[in-house]
N, C-alpha and C. Protein backbone atom coordinates (compact mmCIF):
# COMPACT_ATOMS: atom_id res chain seq x y z
N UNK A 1 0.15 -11.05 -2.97
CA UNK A 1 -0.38 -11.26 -1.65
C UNK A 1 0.64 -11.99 -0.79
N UNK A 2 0.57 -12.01 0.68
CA UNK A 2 1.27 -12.76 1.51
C UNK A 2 0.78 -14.00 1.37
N UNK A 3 2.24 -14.69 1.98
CA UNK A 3 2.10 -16.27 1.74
C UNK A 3 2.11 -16.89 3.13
N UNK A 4 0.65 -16.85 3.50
CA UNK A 4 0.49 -17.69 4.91
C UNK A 4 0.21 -18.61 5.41
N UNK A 5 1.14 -19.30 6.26
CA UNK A 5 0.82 -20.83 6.78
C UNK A 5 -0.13 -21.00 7.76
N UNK A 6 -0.98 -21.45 7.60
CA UNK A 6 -2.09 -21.76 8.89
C UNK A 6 -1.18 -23.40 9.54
N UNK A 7 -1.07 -23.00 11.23
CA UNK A 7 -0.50 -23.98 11.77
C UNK A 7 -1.85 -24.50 13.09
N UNK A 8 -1.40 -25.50 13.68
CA UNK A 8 -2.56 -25.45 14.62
C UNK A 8 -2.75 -25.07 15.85
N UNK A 9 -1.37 -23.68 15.98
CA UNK A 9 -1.45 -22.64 17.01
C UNK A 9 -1.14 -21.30 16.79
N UNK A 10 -2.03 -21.43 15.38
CA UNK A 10 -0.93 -19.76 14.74
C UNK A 10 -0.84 -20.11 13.27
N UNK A 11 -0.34 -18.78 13.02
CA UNK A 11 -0.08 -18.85 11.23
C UNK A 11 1.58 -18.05 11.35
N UNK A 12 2.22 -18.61 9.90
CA UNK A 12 3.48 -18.38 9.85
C UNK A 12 3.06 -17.81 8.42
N UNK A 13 4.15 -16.82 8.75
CA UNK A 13 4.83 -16.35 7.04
C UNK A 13 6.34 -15.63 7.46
N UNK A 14 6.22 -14.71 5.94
CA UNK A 14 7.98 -14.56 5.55
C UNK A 14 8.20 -12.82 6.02
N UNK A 15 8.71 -12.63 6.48
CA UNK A 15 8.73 -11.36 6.57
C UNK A 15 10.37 -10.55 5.98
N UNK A 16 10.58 -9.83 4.70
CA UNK A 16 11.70 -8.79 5.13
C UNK A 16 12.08 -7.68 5.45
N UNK A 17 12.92 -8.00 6.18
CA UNK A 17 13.26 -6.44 6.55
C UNK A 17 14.57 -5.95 6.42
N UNK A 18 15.01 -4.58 6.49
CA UNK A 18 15.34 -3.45 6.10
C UNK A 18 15.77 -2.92 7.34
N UNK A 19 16.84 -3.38 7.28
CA UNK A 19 17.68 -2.97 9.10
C UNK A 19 18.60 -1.34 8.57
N UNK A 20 18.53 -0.09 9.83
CA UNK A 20 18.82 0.78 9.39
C UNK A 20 18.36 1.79 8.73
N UNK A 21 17.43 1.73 8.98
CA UNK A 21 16.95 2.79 8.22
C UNK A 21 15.82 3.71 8.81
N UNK A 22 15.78 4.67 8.31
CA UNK A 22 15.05 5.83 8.96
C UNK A 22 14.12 5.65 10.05
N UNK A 23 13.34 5.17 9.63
CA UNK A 23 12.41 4.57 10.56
C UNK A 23 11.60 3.59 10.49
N UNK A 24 10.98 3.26 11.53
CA UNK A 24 10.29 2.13 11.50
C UNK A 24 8.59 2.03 10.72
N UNK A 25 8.27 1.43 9.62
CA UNK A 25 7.49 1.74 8.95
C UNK A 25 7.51 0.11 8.13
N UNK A 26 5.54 -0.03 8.06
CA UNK A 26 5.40 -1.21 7.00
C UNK A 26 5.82 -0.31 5.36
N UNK A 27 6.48 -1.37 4.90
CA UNK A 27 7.04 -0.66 3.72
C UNK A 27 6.23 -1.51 2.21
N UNK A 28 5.17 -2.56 2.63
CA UNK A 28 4.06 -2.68 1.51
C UNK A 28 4.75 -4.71 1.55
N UNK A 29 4.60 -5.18 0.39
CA UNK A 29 4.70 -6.96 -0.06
C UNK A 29 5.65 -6.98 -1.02
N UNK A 30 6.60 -7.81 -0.65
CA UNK A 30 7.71 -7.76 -1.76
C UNK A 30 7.67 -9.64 -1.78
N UNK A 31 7.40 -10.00 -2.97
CA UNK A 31 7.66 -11.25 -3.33
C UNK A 31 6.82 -12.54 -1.99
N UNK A 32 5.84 -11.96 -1.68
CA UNK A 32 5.11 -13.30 -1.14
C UNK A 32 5.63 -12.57 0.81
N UNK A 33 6.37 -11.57 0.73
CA UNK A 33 6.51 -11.58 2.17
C UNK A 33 6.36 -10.29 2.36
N UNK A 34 5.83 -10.01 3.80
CA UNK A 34 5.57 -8.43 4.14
C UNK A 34 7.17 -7.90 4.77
N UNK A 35 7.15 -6.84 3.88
CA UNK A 35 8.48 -5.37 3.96
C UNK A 35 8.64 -4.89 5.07
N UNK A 36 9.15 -4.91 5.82
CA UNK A 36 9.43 -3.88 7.02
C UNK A 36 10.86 -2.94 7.19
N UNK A 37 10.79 -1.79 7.34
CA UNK A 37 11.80 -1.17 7.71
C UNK A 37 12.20 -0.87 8.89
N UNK A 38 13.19 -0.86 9.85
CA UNK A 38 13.67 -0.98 10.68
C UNK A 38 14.77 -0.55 11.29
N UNK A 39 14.69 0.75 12.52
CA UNK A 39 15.66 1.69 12.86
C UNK A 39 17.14 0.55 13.19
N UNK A 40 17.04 -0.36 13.73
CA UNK A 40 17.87 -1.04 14.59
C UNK A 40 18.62 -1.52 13.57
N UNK A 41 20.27 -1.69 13.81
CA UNK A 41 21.44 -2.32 13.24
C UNK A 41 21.14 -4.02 13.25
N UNK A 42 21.60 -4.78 12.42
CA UNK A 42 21.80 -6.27 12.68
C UNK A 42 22.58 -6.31 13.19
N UNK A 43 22.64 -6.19 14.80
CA UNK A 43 24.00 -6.48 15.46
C UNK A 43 23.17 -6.87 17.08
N UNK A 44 23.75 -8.11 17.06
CA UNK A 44 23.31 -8.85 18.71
C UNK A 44 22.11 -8.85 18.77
N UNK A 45 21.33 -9.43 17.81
CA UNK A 45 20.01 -9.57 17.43
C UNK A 45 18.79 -8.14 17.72
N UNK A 46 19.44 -7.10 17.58
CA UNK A 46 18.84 -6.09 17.68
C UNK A 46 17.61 -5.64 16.60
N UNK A 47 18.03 -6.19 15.45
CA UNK A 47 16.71 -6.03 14.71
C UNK A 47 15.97 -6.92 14.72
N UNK A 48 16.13 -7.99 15.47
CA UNK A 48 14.97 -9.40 15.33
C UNK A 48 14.33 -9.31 16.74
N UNK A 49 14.48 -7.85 17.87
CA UNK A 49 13.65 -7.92 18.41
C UNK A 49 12.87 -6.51 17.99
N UNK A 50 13.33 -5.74 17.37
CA UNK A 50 12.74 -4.61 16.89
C UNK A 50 11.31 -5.32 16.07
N UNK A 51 11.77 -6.23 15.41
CA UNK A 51 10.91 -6.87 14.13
C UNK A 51 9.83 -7.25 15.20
N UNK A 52 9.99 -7.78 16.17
CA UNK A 52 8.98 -8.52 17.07
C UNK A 52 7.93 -7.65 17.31
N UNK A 53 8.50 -6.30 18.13
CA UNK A 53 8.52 -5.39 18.72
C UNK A 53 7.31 -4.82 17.91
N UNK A 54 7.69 -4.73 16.19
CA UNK A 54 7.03 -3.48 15.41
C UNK A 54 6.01 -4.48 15.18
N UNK A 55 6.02 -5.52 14.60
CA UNK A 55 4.62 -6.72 14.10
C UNK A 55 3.77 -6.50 15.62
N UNK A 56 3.65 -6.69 16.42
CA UNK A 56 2.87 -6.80 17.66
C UNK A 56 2.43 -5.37 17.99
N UNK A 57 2.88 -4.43 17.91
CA UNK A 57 2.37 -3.07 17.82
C UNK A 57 1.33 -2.94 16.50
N UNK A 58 2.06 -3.54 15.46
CA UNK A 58 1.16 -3.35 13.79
C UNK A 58 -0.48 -4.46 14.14
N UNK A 59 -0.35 -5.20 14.80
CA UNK A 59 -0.94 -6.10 14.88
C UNK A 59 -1.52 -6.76 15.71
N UNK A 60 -1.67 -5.66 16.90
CA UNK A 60 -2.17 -5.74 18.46
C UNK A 60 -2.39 -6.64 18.94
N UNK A 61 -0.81 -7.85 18.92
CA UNK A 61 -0.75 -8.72 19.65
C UNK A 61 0.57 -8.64 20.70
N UNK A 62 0.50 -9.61 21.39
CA UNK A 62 1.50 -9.65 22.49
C UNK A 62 3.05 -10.05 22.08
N UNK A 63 4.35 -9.11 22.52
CA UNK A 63 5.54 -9.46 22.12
C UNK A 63 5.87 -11.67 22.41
N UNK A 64 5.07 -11.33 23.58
CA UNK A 64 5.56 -13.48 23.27
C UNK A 64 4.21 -14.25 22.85
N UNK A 65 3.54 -13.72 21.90
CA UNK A 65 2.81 -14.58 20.60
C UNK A 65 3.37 -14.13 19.41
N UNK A 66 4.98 -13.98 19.27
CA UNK A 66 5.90 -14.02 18.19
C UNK A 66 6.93 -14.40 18.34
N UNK A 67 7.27 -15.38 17.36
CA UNK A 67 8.38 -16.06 17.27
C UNK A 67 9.04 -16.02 15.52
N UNK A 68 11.00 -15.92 15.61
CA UNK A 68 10.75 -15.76 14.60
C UNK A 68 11.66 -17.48 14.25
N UNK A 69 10.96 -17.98 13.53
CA UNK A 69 11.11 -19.56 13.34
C UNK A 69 12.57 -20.17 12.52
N UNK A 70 13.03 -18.97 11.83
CA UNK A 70 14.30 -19.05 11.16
C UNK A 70 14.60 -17.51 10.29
N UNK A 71 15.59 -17.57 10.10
CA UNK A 71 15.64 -16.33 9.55
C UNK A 71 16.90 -15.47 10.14
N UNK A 72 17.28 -16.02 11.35
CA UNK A 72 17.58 -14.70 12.42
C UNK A 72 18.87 -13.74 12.08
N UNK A 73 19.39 -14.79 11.09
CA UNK A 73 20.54 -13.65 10.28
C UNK A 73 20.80 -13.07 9.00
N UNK A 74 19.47 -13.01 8.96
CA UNK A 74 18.67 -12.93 7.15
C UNK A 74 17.88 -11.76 7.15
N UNK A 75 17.79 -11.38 5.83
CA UNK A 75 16.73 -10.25 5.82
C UNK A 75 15.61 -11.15 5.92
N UNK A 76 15.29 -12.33 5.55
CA UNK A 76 14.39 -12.80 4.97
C UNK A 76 14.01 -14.10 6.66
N UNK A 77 12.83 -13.56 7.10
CA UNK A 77 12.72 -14.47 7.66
C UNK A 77 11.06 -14.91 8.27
N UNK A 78 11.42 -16.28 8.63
CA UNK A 78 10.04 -16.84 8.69
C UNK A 78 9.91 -16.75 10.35
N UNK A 79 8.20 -16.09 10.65
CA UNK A 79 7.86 -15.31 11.82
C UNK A 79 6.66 -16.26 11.95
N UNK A 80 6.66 -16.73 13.27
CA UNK A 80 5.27 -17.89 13.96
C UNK A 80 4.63 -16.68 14.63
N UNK A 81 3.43 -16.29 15.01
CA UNK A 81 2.60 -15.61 15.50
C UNK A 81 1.77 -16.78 16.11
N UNK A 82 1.20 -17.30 17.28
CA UNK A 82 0.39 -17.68 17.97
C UNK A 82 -0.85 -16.71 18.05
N UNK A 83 -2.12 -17.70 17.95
CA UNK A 83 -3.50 -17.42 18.41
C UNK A 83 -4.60 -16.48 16.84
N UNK A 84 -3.90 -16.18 16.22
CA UNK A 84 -4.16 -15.58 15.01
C UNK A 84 -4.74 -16.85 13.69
N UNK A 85 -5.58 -16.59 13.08
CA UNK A 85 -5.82 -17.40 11.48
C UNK A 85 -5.46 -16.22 10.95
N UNK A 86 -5.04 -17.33 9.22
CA UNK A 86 -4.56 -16.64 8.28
C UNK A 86 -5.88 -15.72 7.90
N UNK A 87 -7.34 -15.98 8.23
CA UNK A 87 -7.84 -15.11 8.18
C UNK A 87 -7.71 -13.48 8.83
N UNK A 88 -7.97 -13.83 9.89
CA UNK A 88 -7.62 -12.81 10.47
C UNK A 88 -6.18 -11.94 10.45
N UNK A 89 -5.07 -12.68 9.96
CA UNK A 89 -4.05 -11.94 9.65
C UNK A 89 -4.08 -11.00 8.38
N UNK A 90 -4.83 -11.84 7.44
CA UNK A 90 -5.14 -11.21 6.07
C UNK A 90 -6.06 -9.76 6.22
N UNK A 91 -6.54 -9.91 6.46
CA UNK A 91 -7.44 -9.01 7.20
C UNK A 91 -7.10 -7.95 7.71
N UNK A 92 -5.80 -7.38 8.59
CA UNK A 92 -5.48 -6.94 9.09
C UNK A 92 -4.44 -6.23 8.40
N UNK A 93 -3.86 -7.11 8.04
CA UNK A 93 -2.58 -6.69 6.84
C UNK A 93 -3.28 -6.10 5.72
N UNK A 94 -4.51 -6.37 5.08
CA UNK A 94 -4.93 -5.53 4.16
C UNK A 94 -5.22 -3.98 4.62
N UNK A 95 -6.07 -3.99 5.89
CA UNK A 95 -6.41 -3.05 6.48
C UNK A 95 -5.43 -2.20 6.38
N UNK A 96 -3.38 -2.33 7.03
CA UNK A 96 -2.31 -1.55 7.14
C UNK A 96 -2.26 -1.10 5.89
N UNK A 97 -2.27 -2.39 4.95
CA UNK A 97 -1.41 -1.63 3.47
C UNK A 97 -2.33 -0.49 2.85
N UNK A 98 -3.45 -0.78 2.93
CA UNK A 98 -4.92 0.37 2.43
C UNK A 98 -3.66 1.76 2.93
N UNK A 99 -3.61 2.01 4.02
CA UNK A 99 -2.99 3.22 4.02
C UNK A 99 -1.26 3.55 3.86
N UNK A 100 -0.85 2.31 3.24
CA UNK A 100 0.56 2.51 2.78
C UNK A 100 0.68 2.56 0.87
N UNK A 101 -0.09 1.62 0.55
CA UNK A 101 -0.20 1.90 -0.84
C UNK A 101 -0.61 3.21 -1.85
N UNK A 102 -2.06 3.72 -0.86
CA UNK A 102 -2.02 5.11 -1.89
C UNK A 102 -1.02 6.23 -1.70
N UNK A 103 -0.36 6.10 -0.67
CA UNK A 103 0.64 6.85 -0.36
C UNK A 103 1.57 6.87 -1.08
N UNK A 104 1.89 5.74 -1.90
CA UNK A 104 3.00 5.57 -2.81
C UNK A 104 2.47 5.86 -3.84
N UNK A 105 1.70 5.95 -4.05
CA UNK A 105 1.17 5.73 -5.66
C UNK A 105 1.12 7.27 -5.78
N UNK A 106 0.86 8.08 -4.62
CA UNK A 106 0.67 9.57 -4.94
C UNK A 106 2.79 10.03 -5.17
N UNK A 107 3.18 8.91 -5.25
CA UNK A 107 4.51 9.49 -4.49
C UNK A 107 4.62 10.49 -3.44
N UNK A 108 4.51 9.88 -2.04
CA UNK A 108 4.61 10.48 -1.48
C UNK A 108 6.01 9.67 -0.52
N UNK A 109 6.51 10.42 0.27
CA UNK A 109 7.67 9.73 0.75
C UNK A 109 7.77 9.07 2.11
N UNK A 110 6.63 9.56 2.76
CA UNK A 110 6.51 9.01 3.90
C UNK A 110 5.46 7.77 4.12
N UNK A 111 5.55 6.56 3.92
CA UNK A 111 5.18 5.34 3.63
C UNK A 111 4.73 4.61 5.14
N UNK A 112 5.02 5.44 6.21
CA UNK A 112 4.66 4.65 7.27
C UNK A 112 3.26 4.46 8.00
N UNK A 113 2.96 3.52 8.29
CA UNK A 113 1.68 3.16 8.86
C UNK A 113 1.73 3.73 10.16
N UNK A 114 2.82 3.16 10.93
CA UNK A 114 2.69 3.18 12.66
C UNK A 114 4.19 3.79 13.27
N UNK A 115 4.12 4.42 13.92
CA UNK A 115 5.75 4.71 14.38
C UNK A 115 5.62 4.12 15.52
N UNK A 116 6.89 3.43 15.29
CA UNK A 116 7.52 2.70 16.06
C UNK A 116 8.05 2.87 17.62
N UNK A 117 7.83 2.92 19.24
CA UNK A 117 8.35 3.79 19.81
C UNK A 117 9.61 3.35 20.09
């Protein structure tokens, strides 16, 4: 499961991602943080607004109720979301993976929840 911080304007967790690659797609929980794949190069912070970009589309919130708190030259990084509980994040994130997990399990290759525009 994800590892989420309830703060007292928002919840934080870890997110990695997967700069380069095909497309933009939740790619399931790797080690306590949610997977993302991501068209955009790490270059001039191009994937750390993509990352913004795709969580707020996944998660029908607003591009500035995300922040990403450290991380910014890492796959691995920690993302503040304003106005959200870890309930409600949990919640939501279960909801995405429901339709990314049996997908894999059938092996199937296309793993994405939401395309990205």
């Amino acid at each position: 499961m994800i590892d989420i911080q309830e703060r007292k304007d928002g919840v934080s967790f870890t997110v990695h991602v997967l700069p380069r690659s095909s497309k933009c797609a939740l790619a399931g929980i790797q080690d306590g943080a949610i997977k993302l794949k991501l068209t955009s190069p790490p270059v001039d912070g191009r994937a750390n607004e993509e990352c913004v970009e795709f969580l707020a589309e996944l998660l029908g919130v607003k591009k500035g109720q995300i922040g990403i708190i450290s991380g910014q030259k890492s796959r691995n990084k920690i993302v503040r979301i304003e106005g959200l509980t870890k309930d409600t994040l949990e919640a939501d994130i279960s909801v995405l993976l429901q339709a990314v997990l049996p997908k894999k399990a059938e092996g199937k290759k296309d793993h994405q929840v939401i395309k990205h525009k």
